[in-house]
PDB file of N, CA and C in Angstrom:
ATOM      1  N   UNK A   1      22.582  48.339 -51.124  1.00  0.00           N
ATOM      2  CA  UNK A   1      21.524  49.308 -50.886  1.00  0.00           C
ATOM      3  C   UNK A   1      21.904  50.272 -49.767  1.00  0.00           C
ATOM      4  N   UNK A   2      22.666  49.604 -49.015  1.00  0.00           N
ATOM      5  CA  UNK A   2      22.750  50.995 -47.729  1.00  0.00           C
ATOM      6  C   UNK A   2      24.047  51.393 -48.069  1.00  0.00           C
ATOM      7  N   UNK A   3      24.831  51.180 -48.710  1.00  0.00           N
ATOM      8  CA  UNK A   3      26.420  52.010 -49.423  1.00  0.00           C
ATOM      9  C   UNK A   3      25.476  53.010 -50.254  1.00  0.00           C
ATOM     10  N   UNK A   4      24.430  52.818 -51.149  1.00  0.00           N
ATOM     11  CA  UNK A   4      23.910  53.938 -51.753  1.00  0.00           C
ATOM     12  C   UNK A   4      23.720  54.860 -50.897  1.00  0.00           C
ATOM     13  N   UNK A   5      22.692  54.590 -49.775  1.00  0.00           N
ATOM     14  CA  UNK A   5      21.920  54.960 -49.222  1.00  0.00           C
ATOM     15  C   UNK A   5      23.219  56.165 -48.170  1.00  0.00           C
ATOM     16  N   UNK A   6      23.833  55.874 -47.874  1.00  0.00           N
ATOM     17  CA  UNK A   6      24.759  56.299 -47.154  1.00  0.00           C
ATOM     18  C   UNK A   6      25.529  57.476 -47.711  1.00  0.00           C
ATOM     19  N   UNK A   7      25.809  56.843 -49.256  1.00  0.00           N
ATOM     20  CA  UNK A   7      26.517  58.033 -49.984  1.00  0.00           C
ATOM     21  C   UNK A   7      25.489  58.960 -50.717  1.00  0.00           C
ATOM     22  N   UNK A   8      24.194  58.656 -50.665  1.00  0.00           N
ATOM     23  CA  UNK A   8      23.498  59.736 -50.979  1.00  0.00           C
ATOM     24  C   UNK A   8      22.657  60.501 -50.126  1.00  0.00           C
ATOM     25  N   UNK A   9      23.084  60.154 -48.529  1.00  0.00           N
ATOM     26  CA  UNK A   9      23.110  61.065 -47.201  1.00  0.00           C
ATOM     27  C   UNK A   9      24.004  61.872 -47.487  1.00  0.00           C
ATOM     28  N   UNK A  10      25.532  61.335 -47.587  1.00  0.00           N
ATOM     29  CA  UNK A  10      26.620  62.029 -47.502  1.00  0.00           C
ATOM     30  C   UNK A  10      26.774  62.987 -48.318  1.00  0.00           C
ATOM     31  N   UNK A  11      26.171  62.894 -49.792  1.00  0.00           N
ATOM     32  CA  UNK A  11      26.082  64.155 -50.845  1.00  0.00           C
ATOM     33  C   UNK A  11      25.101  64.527 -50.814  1.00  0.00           C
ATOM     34  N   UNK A  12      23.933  64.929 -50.039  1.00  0.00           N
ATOM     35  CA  UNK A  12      23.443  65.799 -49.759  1.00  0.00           C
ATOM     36  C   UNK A  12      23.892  67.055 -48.620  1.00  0.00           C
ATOM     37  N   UNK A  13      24.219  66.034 -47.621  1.00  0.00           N
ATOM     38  CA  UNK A  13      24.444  67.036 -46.436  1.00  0.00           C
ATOM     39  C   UNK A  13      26.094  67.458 -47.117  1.00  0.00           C
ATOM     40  N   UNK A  14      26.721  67.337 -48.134  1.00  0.00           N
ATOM     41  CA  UNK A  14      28.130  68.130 -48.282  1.00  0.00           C
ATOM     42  C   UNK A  14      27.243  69.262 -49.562  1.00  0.00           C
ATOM     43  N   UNK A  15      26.468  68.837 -49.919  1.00  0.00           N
ATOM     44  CA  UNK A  15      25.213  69.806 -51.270  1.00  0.00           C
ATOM     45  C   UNK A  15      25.146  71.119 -50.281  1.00  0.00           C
ATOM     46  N   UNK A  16      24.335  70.510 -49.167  1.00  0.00           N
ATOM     47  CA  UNK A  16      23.800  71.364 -48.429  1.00  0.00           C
ATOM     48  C   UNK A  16      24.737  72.991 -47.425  1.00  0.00           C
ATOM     49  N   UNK A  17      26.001  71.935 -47.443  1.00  0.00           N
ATOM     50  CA  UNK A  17      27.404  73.104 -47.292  1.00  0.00           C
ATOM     51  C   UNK A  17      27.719  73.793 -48.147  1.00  0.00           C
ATOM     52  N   UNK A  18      27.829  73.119 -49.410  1.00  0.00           N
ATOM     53  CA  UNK A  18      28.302  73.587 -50.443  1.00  0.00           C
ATOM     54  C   UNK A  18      27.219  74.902 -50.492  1.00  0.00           C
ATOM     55  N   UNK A  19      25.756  75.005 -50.524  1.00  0.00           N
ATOM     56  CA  UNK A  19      24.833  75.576 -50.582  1.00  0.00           C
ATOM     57  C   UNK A  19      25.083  77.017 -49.880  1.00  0.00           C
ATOM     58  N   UNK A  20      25.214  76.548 -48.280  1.00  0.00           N
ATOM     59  CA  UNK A  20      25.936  77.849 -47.455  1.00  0.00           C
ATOM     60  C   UNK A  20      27.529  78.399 -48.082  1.00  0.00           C
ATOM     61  N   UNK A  21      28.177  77.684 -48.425  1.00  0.00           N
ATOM     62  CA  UNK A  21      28.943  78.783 -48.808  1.00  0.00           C
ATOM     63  C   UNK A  21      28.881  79.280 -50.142  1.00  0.00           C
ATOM     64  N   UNK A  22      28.181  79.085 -50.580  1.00  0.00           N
ATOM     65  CA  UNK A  22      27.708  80.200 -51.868  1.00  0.00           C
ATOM     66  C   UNK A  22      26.811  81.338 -51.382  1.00  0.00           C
ATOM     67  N   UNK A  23      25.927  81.246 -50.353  1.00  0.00           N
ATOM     68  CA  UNK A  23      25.087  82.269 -49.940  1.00  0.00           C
ATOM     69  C   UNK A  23      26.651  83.393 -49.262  1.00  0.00           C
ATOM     70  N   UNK A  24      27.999  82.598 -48.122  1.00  0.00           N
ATOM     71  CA  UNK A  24      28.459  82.985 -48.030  1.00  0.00           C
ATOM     72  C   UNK A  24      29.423  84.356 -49.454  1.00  0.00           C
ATOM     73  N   UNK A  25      29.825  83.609 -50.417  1.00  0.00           N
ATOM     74  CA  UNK A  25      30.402  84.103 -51.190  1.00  0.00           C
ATOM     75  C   UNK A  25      29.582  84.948 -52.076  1.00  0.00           C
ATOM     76  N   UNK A  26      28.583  85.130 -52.401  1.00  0.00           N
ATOM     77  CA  UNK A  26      27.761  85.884 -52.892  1.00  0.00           C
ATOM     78  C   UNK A  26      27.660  86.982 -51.991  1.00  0.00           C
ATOM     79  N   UNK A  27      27.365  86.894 -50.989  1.00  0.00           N
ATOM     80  CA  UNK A  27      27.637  88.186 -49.956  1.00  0.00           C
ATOM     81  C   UNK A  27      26.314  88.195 -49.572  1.00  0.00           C
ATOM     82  N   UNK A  28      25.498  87.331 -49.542  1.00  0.00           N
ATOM     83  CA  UNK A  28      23.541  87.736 -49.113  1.00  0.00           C
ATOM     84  C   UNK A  28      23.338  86.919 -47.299  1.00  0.00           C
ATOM     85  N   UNK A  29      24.435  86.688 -46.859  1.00  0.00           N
ATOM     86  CA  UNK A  29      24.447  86.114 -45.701  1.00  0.00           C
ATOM     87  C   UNK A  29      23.848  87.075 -44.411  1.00  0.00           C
ATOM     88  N   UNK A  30      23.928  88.180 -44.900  1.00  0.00           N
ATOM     89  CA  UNK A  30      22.999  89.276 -43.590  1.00  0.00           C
ATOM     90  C   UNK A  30      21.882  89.798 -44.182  1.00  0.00           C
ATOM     91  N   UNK A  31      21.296  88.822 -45.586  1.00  0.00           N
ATOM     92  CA  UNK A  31      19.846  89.998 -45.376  1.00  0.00           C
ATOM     93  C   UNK A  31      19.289  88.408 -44.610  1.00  0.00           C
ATOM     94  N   UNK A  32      17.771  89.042 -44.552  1.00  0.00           N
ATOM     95  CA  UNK A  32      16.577  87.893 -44.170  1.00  0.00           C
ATOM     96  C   UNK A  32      16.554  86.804 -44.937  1.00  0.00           C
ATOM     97  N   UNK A  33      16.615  86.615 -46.115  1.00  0.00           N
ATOM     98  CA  UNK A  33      16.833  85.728 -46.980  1.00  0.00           C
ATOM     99  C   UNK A  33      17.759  84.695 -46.894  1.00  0.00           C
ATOM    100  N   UNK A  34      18.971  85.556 -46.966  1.00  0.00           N
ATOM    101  CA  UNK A  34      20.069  84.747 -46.661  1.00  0.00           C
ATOM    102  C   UNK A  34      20.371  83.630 -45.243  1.00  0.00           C
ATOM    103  N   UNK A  35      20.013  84.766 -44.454  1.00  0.00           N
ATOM    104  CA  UNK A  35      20.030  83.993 -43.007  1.00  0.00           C
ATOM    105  C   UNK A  35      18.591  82.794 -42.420  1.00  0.00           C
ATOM    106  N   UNK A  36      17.788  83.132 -43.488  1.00  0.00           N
ATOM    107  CA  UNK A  36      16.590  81.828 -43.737  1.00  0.00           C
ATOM    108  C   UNK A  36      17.327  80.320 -43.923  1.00  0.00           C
ATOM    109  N   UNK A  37      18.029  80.971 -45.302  1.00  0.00           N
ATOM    110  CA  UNK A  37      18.564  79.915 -46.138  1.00  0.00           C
ATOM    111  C   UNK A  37      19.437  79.185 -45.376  1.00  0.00           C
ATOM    112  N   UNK A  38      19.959  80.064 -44.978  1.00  0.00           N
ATOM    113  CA  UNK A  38      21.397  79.068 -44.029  1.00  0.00           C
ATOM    114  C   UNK A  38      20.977  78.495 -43.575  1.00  0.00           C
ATOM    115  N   UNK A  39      19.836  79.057 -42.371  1.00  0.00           N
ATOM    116  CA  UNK A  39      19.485  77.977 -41.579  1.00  0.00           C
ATOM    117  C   UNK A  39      18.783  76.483 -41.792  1.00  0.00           C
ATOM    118  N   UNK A  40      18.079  77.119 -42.852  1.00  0.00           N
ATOM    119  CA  UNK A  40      17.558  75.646 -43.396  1.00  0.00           C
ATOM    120  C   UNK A  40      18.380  74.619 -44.168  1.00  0.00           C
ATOM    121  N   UNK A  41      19.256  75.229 -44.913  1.00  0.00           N
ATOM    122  CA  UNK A  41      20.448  74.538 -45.141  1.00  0.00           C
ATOM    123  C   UNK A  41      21.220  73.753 -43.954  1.00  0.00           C
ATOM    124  N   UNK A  42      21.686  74.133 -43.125  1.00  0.00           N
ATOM    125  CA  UNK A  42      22.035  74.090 -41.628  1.00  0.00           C
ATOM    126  C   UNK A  42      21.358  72.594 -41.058  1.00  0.00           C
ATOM    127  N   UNK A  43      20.331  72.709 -41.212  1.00  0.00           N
ATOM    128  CA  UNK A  43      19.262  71.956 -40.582  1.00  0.00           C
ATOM    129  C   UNK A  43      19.029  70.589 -41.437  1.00  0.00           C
ATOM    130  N   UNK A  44      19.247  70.718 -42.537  1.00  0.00           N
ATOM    131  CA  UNK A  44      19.322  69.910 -43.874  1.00  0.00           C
ATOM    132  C   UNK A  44      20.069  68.999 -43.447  1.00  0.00           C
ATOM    133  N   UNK A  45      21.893  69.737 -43.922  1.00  0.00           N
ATOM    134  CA  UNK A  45      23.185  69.080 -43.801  1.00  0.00           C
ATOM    135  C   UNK A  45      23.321  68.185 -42.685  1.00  0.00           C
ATOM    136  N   UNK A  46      22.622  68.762 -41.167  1.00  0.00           N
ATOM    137  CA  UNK A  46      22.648  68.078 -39.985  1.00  0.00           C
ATOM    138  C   UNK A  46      21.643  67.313 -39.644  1.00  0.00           C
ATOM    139  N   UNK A  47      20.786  66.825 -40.186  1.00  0.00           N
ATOM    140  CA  UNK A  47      19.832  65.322 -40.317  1.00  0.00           C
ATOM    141  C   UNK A  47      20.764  64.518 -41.764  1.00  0.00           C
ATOM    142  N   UNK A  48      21.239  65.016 -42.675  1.00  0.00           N
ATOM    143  CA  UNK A  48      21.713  64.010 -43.531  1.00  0.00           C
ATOM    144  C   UNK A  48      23.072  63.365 -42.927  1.00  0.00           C
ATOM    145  N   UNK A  49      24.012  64.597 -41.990  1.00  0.00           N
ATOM    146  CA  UNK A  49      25.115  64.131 -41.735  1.00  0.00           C
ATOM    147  C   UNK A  49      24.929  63.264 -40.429  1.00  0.00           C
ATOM    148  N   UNK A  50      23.964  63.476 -39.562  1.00  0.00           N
ATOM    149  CA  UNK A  50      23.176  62.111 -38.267  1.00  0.00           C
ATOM    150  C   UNK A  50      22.876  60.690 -39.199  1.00  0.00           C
ATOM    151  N   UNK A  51      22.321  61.206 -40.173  1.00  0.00           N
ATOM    152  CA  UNK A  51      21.377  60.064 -40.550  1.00  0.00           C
ATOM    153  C   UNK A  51      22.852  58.746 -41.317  1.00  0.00           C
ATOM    154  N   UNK A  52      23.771  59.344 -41.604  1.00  0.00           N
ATOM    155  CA  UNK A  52      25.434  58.953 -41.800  1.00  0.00           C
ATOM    156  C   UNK A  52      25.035  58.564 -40.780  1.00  0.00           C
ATOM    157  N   UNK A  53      26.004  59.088 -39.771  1.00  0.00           N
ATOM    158  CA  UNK A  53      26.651  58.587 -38.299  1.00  0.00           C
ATOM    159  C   UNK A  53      26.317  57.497 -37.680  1.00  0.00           C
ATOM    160  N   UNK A  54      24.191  57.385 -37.592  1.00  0.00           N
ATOM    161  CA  UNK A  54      23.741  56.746 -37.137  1.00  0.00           C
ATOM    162  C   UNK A  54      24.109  55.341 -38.140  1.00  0.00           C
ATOM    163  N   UNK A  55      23.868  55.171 -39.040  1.00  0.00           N
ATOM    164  CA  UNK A  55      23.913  54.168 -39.839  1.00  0.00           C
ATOM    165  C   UNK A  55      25.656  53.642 -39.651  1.00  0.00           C
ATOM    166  N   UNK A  56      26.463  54.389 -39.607  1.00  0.00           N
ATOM    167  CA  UNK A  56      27.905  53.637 -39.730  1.00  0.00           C
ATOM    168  C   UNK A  56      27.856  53.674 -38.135  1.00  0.00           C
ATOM    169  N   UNK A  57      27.286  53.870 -37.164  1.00  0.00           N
ATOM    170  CA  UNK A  57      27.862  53.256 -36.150  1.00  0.00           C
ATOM    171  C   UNK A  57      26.895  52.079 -35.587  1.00  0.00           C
ATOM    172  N   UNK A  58      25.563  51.827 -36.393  1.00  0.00           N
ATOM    173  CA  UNK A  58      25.016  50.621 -36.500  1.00  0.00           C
ATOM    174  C   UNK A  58      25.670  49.244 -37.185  1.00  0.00           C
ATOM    175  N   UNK A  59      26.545  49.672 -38.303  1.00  0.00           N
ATOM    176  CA  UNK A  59      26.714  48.721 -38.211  1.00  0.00           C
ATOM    177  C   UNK A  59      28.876  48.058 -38.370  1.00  0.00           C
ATOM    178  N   UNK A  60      28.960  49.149 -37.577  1.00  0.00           N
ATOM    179  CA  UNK A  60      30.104  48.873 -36.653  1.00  0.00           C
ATOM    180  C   UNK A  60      31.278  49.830 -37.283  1.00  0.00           C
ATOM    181  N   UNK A  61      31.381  50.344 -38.119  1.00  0.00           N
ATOM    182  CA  UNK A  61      32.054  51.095 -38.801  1.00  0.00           C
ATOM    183  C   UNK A  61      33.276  52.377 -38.118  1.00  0.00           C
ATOM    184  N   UNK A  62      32.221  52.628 -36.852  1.00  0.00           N
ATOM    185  CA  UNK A  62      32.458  53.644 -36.259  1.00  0.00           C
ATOM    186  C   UNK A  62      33.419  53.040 -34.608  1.00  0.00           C
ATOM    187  N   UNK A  63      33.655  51.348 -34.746  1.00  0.00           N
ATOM    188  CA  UNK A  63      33.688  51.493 -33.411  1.00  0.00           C
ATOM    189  C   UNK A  63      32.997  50.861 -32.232  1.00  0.00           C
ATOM    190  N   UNK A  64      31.821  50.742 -32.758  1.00  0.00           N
ATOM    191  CA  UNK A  64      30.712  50.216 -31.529  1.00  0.00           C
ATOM    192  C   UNK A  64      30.714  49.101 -30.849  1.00  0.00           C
ATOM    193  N   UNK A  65      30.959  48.503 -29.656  1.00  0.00           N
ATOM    194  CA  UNK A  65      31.122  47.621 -30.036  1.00  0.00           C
ATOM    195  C   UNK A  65      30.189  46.210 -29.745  1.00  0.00           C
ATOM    196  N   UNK A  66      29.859  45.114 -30.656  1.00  0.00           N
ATOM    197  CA  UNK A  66      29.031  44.355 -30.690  1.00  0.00           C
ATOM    198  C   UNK A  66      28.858  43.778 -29.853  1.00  0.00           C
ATOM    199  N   UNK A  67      30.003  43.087 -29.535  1.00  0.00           N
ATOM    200  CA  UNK A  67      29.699  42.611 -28.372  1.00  0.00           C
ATOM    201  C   UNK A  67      28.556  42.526 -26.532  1.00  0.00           C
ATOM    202  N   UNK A  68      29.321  44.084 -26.633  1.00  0.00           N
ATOM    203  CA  UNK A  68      27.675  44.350 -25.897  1.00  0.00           C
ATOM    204  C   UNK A  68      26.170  44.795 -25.743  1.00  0.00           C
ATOM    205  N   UNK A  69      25.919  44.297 -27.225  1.00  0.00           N
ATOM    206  CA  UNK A  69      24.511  44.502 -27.592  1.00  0.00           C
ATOM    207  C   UNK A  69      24.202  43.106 -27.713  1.00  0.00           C
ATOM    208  N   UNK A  70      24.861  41.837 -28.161  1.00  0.00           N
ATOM    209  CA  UNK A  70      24.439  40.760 -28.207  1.00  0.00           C
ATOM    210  C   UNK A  70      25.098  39.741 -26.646  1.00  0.00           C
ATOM    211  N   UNK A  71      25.291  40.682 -26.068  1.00  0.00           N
ATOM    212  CA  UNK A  71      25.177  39.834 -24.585  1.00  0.00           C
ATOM    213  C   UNK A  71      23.661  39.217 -24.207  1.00  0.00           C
ATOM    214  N   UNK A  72      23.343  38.509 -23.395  1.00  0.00           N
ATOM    215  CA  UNK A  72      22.300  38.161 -22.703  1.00  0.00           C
ATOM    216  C   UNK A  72      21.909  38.783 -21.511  1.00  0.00           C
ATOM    217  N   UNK A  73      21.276  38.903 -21.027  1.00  0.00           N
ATOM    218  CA  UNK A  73      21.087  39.410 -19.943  1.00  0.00           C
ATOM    219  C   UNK A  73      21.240  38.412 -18.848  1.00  0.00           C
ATOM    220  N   UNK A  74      22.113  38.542 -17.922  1.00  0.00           N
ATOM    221  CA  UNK A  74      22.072  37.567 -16.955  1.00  0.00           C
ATOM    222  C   UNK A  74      20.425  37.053 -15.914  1.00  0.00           C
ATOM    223  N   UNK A  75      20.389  35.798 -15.758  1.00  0.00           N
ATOM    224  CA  UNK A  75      19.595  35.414 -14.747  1.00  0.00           C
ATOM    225  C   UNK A  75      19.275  36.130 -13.384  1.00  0.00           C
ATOM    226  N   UNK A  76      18.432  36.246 -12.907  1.00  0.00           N
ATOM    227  CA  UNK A  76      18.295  37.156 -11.615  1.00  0.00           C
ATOM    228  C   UNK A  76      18.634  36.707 -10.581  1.00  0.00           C
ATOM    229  N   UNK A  77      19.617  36.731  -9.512  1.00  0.00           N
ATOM    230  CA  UNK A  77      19.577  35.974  -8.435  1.00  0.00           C
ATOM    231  C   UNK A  77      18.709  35.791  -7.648  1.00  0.00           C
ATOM    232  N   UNK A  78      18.566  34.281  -7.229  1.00  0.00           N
ATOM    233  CA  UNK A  78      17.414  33.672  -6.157  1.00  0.00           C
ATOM    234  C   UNK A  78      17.933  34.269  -5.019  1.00  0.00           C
ATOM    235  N   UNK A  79      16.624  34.349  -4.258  1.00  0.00           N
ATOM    236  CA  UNK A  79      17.820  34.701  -2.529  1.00  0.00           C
ATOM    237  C   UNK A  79      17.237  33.031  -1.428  1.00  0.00           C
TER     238      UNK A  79
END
């Protein structure tokens, strides 16, 4: 479920590029329209491509490392 979930973050936010450079190649990138689109495209790609990141560096993919999330917290010293 989260390999789906992951690769259908990942093909959206590459949809969502793909998206800008067609506004690019079409040539509508300087009216109002165009520069709407991008941005919301923009904005799209970069919550789907976080919503990746976050997930592969939860669960270690990226690096993280476990170890110091499942430490304990030490005892407090008495004085």
């Amino acid at each position: 479920m989260l390999l789906l979930m992951l690769l259908l973050s990942l093909l959206l936010g590459l949809l969502s590029l793909a998206g800008i450079a067609w506004i690019i190649i079409v040539g509508s990138l300087l009216s109002v329209d165009g520069l709407f689109m991008s941005l919301i495209l923009l904005t799209l790609a970069g919550i789907f491509f976080l919503n990746v990141f976050l997930e592969c560096r939860d669960q270690g993919f990226l690096g993280k490392d476990k170890g110091a999330s499942s430490k304990k917290p030490s005892a407090s010293k008495t004085e």
